[in-house]
PDB file of N, CA and C in Angstrom:
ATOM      1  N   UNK A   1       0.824  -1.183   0.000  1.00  0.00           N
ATOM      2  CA  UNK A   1       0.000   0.000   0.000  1.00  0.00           C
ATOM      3  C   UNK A   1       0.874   1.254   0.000  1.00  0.00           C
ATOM      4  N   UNK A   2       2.089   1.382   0.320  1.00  0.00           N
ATOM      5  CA  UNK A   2       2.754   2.336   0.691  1.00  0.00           C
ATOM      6  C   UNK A   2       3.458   2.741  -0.708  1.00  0.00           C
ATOM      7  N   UNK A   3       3.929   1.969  -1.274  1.00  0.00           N
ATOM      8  CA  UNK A   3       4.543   1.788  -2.544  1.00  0.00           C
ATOM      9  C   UNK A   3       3.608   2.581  -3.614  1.00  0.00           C
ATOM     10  N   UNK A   4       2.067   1.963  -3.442  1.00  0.00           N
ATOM     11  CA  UNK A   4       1.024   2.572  -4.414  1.00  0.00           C
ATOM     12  C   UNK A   4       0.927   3.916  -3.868  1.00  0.00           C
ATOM     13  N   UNK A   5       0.997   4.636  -2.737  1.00  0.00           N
ATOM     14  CA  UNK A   5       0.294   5.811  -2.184  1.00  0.00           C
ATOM     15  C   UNK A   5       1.271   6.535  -2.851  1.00  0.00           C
ATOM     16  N   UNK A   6       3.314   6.245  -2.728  1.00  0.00           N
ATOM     17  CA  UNK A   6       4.098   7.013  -2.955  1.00  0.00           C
ATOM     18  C   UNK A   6       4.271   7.157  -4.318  1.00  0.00           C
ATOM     19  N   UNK A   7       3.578   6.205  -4.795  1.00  0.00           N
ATOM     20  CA  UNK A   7       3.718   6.228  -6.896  1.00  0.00           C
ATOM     21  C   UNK A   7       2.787   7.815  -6.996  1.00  0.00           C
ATOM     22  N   UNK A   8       1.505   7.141  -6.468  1.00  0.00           N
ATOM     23  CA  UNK A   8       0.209   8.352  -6.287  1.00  0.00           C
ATOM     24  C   UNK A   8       0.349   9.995  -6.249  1.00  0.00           C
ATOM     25  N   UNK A   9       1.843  10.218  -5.095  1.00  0.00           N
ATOM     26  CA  UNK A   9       2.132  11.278  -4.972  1.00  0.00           C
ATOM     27  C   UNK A   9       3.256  11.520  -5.685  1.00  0.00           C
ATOM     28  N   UNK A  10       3.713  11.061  -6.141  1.00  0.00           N
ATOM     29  CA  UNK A  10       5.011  10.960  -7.335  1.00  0.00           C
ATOM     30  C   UNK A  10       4.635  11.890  -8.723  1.00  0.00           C
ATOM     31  N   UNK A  11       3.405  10.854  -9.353  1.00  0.00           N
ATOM     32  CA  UNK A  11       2.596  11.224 -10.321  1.00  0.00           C
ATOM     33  C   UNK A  11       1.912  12.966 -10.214  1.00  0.00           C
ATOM     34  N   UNK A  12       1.308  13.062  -8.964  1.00  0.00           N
ATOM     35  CA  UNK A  12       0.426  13.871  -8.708  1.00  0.00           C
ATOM     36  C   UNK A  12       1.368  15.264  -8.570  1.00  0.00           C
ATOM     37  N   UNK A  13       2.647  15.222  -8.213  1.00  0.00           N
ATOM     38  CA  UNK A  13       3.431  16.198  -7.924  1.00  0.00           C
ATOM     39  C   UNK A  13       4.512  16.523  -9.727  1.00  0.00           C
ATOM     40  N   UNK A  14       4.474  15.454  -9.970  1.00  0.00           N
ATOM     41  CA  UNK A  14       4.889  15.834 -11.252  1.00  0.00           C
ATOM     42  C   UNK A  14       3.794  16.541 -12.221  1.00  0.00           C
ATOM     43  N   UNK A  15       2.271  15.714 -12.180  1.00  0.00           N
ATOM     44  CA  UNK A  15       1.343  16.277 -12.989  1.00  0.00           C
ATOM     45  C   UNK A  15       1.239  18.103 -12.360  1.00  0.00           C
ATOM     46  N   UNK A  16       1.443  18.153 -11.330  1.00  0.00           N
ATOM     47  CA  UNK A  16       1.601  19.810 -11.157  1.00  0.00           C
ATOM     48  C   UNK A  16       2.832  20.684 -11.364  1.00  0.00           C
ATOM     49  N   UNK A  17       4.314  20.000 -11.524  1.00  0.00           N
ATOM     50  CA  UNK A  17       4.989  20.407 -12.149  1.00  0.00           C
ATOM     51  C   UNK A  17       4.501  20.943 -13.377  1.00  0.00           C
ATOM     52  N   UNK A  18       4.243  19.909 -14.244  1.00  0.00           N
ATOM     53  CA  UNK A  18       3.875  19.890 -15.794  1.00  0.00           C
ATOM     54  C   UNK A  18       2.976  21.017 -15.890  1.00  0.00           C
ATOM     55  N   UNK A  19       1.723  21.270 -14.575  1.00  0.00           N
ATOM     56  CA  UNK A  19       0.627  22.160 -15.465  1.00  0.00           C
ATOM     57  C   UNK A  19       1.396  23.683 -14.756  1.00  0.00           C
ATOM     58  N   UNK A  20       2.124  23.871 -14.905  1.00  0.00           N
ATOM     59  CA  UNK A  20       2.910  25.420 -14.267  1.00  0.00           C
ATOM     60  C   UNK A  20       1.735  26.330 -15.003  1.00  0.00           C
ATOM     61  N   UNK A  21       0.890  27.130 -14.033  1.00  0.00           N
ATOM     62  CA  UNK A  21      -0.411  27.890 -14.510  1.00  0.00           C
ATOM     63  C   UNK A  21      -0.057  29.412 -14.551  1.00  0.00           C
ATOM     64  N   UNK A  22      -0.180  30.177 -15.298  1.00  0.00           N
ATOM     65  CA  UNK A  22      -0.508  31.588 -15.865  1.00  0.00           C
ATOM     66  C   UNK A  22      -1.803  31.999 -16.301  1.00  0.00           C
ATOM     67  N   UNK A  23      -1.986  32.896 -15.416  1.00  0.00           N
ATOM     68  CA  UNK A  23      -3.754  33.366 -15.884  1.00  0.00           C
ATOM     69  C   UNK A  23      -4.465  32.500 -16.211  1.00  0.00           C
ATOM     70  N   UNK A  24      -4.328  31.515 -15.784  1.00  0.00           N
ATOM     71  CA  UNK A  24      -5.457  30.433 -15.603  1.00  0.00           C
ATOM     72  C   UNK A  24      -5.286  29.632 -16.999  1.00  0.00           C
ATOM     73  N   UNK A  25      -4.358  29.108 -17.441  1.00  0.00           N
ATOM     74  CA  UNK A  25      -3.727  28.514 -18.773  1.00  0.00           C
ATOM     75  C   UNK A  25      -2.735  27.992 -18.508  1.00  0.00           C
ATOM     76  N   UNK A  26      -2.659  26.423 -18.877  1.00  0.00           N
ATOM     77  CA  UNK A  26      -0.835  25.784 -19.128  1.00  0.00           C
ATOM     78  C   UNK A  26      -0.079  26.740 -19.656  1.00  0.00           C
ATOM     79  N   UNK A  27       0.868  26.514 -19.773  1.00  0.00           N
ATOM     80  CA  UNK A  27       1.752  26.744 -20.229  1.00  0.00           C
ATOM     81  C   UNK A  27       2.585  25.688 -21.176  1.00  0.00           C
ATOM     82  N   UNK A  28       3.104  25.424 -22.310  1.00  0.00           N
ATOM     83  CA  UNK A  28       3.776  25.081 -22.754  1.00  0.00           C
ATOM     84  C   UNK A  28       4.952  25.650 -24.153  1.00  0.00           C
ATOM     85  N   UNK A  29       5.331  24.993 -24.090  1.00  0.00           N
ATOM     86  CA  UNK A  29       6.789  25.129 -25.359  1.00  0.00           C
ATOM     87  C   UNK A  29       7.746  26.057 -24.885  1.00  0.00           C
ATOM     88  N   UNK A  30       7.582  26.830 -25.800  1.00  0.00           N
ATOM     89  CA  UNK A  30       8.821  28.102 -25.599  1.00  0.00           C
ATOM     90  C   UNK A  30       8.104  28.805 -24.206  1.00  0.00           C
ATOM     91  N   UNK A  31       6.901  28.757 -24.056  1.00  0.00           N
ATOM     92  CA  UNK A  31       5.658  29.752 -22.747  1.00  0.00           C
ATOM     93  C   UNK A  31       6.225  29.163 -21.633  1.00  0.00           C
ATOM     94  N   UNK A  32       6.689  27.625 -21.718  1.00  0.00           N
ATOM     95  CA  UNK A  32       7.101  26.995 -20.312  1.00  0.00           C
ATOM     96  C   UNK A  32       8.551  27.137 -20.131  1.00  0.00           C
ATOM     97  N   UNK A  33       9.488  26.892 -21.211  1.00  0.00           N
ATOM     98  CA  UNK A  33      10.578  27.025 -21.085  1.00  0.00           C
ATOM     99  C   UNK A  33      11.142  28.191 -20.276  1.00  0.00           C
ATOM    100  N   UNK A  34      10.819  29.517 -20.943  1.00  0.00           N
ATOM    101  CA  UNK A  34      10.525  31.006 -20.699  1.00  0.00           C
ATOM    102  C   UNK A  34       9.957  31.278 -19.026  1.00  0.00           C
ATOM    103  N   UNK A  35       9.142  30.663 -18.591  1.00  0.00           N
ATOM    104  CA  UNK A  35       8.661  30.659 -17.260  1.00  0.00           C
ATOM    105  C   UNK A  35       9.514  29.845 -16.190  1.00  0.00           C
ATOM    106  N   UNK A  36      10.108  28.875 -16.799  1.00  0.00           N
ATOM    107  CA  UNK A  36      11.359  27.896 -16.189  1.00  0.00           C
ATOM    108  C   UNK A  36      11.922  28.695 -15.976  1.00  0.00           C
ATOM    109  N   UNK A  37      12.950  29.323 -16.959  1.00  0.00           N
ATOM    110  CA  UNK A  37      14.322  30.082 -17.111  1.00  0.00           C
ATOM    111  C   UNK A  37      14.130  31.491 -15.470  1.00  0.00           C
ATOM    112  N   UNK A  38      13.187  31.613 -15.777  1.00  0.00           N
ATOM    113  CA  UNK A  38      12.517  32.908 -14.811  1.00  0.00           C
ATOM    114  C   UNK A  38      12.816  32.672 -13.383  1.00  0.00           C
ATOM    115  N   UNK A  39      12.412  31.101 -13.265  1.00  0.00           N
ATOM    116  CA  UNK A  39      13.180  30.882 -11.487  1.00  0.00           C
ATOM    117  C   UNK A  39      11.552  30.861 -10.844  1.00  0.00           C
ATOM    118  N   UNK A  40      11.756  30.846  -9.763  1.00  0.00           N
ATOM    119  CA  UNK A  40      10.713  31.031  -8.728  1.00  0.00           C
ATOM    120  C   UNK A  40      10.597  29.265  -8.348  1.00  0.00           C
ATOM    121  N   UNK A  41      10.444  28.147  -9.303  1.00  0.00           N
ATOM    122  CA  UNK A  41       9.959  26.900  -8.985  1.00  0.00           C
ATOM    123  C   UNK A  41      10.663  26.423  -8.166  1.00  0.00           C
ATOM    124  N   UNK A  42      10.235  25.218  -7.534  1.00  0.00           N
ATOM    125  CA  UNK A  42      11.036  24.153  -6.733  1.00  0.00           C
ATOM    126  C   UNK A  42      10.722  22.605  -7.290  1.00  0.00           C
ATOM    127  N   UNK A  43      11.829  22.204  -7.545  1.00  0.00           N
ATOM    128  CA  UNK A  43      11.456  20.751  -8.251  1.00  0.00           C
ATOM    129  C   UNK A  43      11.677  19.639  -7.318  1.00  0.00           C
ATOM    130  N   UNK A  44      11.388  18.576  -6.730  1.00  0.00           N
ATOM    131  CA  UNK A  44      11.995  17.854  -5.910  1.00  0.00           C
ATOM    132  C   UNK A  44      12.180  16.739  -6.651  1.00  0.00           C
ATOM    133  N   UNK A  45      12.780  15.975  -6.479  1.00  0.00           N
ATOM    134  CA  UNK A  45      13.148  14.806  -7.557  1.00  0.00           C
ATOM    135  C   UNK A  45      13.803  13.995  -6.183  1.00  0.00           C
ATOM    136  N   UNK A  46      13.688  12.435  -6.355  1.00  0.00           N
ATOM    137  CA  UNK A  46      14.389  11.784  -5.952  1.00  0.00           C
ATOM    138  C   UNK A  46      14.903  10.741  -6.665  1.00  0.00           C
ATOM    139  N   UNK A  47      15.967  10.371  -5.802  1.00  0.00           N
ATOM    140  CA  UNK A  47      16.683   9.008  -7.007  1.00  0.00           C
ATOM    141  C   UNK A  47      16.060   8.284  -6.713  1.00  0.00           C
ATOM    142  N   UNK A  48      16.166   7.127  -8.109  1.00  0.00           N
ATOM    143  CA  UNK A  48      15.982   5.753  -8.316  1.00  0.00           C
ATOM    144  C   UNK A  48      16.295   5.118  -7.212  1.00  0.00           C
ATOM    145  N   UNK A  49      15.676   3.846  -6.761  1.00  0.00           N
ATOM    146  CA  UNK A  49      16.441   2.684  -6.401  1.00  0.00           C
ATOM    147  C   UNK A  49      17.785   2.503  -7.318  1.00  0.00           C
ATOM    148  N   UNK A  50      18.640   1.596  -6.487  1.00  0.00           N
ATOM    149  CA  UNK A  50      20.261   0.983  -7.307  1.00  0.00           C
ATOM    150  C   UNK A  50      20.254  -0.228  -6.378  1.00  0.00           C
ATOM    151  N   UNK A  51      20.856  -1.492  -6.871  1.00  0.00           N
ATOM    152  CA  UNK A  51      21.041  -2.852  -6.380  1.00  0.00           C
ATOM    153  C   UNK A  51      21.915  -2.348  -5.105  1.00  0.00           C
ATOM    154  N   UNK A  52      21.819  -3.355  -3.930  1.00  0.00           N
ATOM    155  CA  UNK A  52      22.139  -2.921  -2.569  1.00  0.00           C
ATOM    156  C   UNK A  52      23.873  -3.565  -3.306  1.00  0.00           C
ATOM    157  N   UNK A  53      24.432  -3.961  -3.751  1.00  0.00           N
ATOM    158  CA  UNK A  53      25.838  -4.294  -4.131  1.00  0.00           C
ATOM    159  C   UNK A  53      25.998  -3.957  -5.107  1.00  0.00           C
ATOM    160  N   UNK A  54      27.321  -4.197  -5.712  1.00  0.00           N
ATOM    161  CA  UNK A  54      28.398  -3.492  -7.110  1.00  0.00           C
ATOM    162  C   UNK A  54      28.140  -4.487  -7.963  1.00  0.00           C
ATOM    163  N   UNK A  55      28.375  -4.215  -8.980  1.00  0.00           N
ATOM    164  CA  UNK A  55      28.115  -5.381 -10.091  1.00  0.00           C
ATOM    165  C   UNK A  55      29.840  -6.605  -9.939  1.00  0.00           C
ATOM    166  N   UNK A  56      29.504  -7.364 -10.057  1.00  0.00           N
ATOM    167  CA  UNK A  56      31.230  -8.037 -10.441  1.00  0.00           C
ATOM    168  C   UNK A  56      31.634  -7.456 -12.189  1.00  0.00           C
ATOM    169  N   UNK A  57      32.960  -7.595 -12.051  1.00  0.00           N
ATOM    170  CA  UNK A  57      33.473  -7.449 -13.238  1.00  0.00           C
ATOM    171  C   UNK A  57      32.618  -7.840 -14.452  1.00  0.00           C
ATOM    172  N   UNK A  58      32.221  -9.068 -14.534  1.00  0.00           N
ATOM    173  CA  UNK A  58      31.666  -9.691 -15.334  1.00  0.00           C
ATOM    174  C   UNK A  58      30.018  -9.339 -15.709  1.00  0.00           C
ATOM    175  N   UNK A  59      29.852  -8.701 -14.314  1.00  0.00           N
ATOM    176  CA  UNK A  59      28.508  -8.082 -15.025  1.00  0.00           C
ATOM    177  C   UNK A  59      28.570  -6.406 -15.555  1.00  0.00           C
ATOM    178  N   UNK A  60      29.432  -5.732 -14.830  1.00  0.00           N
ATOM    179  CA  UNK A  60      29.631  -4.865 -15.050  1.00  0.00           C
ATOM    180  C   UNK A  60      29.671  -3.963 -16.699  1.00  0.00           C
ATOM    181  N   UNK A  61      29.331  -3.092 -16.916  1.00  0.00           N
ATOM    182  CA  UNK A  61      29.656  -2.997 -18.316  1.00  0.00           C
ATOM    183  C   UNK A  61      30.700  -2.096 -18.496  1.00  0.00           C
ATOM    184  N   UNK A  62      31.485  -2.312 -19.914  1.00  0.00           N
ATOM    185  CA  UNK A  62      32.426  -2.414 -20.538  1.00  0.00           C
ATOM    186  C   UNK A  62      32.965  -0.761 -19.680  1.00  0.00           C
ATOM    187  N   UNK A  63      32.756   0.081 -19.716  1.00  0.00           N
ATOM    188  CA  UNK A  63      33.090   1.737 -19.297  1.00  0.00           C
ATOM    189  C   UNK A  63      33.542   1.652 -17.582  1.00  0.00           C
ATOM    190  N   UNK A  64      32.451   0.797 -17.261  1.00  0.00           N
ATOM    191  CA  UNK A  64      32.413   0.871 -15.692  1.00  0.00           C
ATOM    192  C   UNK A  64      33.952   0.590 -15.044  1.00  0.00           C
ATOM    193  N   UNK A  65      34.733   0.938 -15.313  1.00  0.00           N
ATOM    194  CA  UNK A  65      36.150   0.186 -14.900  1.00  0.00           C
ATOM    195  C   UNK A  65      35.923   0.291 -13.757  1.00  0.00           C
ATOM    196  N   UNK A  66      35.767   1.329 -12.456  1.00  0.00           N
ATOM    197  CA  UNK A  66      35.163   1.210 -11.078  1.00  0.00           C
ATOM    198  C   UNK A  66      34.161   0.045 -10.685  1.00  0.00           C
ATOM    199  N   UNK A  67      33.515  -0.403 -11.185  1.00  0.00           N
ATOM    200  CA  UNK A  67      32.612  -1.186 -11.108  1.00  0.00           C
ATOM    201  C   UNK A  67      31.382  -0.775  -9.994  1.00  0.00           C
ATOM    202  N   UNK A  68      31.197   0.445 -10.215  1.00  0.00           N
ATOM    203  CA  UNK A  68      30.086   1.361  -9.567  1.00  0.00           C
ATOM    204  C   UNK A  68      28.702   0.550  -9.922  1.00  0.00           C
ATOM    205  N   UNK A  69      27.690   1.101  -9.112  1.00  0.00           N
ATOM    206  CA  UNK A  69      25.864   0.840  -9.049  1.00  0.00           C
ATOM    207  C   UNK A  69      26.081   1.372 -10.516  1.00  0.00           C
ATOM    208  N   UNK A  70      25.086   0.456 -11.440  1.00  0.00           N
ATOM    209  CA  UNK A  70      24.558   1.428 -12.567  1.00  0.00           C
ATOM    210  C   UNK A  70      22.911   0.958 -12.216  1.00  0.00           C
TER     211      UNK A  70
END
């Protein structure tokens, strides 16, 4: 249940990102970009999950020479 509630508010906080309102109208394209650039918002974002361990070499891919979370 907790998982579904936090998708719920995930969605719901992005869908109000997205509708950024002016005089009672979306905003989009260059109208949103333009209103971005302007400042005032707060975005919160969180990370992904990542596997609780490192990959081994062998799973790792080819770049990863650290063998960091991807």
């Amino acid at each position: 249940m907790r998982l579904a509630t936090g998708r719920i508010l995930t969605f719901s906080l992005l869908a109000l990102m997205l509708g950024i309102a002016s005089a009672g109208s979306l905003l989009e394209g260059k109208q949103l970009t333009t209103a971005l650039a302007a400042g005032g918002y707060v975005f919160l974002m969180r990370h992904a999950s990542s596997p609780a361990t490192p990959p081994t070499p062998d799973q790792a891919e080819p770049g990863n020479v650290s063998h960091e979370r991807q």
